[in-house]
Protein backbone atom coordinates (compact mmCIF):
# COMPACT_ATOMS: atom_id res chain seq x y z
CA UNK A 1 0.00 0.00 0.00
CA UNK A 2 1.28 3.40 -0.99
CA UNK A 3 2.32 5.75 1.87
CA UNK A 4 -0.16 8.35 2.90
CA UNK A 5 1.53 11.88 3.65
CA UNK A 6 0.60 15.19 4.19
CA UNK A 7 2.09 18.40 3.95
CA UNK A 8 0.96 21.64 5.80
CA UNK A 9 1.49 24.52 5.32
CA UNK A 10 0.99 28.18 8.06
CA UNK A 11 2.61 30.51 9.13
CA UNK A 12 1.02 30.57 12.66
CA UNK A 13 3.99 28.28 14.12
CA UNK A 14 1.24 27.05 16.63
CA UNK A 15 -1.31 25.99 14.29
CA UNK A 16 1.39 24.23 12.28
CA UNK A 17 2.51 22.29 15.52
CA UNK A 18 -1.32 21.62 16.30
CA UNK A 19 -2.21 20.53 13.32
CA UNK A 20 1.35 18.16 12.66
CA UNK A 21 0.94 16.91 15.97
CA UNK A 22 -2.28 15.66 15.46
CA UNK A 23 -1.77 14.27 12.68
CA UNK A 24 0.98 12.31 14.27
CA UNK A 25 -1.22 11.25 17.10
CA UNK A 26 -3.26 9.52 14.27
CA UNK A 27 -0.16 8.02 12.70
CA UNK A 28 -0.32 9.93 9.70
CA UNK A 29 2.98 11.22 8.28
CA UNK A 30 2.96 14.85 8.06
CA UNK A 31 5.94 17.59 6.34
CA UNK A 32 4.65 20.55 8.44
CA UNK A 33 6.00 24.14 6.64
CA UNK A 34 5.40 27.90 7.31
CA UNK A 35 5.36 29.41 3.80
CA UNK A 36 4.34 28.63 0.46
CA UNK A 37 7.87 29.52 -0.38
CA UNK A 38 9.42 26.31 1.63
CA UNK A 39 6.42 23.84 0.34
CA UNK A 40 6.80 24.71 -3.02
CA UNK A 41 9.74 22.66 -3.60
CA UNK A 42 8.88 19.66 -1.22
CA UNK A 43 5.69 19.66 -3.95
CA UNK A 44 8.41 19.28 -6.63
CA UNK A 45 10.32 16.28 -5.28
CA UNK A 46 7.47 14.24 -3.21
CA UNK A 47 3.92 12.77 -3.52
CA UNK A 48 1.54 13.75 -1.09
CA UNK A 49 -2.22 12.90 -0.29
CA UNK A 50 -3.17 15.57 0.90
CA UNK A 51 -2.08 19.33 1.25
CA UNK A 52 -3.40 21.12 3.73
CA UNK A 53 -2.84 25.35 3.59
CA UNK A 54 -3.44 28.39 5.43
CA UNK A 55 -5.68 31.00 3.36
CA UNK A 56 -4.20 34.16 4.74
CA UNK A 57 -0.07 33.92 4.65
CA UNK A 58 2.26 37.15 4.73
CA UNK A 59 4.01 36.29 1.19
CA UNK A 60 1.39 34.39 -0.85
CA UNK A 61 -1.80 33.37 0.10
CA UNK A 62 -2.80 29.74 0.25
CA UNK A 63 -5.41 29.86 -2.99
CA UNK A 64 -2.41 31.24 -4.83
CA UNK A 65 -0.48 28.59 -3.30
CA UNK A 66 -2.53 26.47 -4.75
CA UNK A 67 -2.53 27.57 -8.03
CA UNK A 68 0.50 27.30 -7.84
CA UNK A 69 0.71 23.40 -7.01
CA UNK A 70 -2.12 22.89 -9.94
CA UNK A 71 0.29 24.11 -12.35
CA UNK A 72 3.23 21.31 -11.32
CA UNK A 73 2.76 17.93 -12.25
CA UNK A 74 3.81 15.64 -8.87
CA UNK A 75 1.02 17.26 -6.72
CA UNK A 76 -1.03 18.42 -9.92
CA UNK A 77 -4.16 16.11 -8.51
CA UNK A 78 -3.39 16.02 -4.79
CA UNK A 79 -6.92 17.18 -2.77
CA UNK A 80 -6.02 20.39 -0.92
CA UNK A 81 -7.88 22.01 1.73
CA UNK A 82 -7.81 25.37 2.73
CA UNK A 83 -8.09 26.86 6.29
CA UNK A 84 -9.63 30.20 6.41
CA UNK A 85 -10.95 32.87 8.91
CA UNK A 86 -11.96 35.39 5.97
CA UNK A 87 -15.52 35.48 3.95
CA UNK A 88 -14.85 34.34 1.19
CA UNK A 89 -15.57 36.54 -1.86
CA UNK A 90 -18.00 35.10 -4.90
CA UNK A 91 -14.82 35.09 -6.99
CA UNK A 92 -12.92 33.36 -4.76
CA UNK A 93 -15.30 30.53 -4.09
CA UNK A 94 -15.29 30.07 -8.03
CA UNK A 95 -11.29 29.98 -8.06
CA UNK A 96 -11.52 27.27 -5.20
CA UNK A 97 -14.21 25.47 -7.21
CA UNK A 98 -12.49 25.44 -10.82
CA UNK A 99 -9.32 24.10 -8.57
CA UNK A 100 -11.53 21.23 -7.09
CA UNK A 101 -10.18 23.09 -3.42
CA UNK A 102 -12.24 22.52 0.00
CA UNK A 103 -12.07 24.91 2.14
CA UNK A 104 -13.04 24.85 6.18
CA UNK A 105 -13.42 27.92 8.03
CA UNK A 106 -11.82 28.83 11.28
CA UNK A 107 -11.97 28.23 14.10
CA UNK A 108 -11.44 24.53 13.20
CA UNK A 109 -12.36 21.90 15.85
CA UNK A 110 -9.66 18.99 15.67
CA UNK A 111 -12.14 16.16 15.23
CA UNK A 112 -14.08 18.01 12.81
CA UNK A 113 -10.52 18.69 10.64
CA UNK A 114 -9.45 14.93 11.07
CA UNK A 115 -13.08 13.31 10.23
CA UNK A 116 -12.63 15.92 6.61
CA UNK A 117 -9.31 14.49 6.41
CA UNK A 118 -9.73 10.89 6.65
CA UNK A 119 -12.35 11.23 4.32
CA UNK A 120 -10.34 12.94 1.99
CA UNK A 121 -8.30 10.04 1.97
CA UNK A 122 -10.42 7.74 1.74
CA UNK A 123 -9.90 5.94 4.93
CA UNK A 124 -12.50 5.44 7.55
CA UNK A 125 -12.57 7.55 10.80
């Protein structure tokens, strides 16, 4: 069976360890990052299952992010969520749509976040 990993990506250092560690606690394997600019290139040289990002970033925002990841070919077809605080504008929600991007809104409860990711994968929670 292939390896399931994640990467995440925020720039809140604690939300990044929250998140990675409980991921962790469910024996998931998890490359936890605090800017697009450092994921970018773990996208180039590995696989993941799922990529999980933070909407509002200082550099680039996570739906750029995205876009970004789209446009490579490792990660092209990964599901990605997206964390956010903000309302989301009409043309935003078509952007996240046309990208095949969910998107949960904050404040995230952990079981909530794990039961979306587990089915995400696939797996049963």
């Amino acid at each position: 069976m292939e390896e399931r990993k994640i990467l995440v990506v925020d720039d809140s250092t604690d939300f990044l360890i929250l998140l990675t560690t409980l991921l962790k606690f469910h024996k998931i394997k998890v490359d936890g990052v605090t800017s697009p600019e450092e994921a970018l290139p773990l996208c180039q040289e590995r696989k993941y299952s799922l990529i999980i990002s933070d909407y509002m970033m200082e550099t680039t925002n996570g739906l750029e992010f995205c876009e970004q990841v789209r446009k490579t070919g490792l990660n092209r077809d990964v599901p990605m969520i997206l964390i956010t605080s903000k309302n989301l504008e009409p043309d935003e929600l078509d952007v996240l749509s046309s990208l095949s991007l969910t998107y949960i809104r904050k404040p995230v409860m952990p079981n909530e976040l794990y039961r979306k990711i587990t089915d995400m994968l696939g797996r049963n929670a």
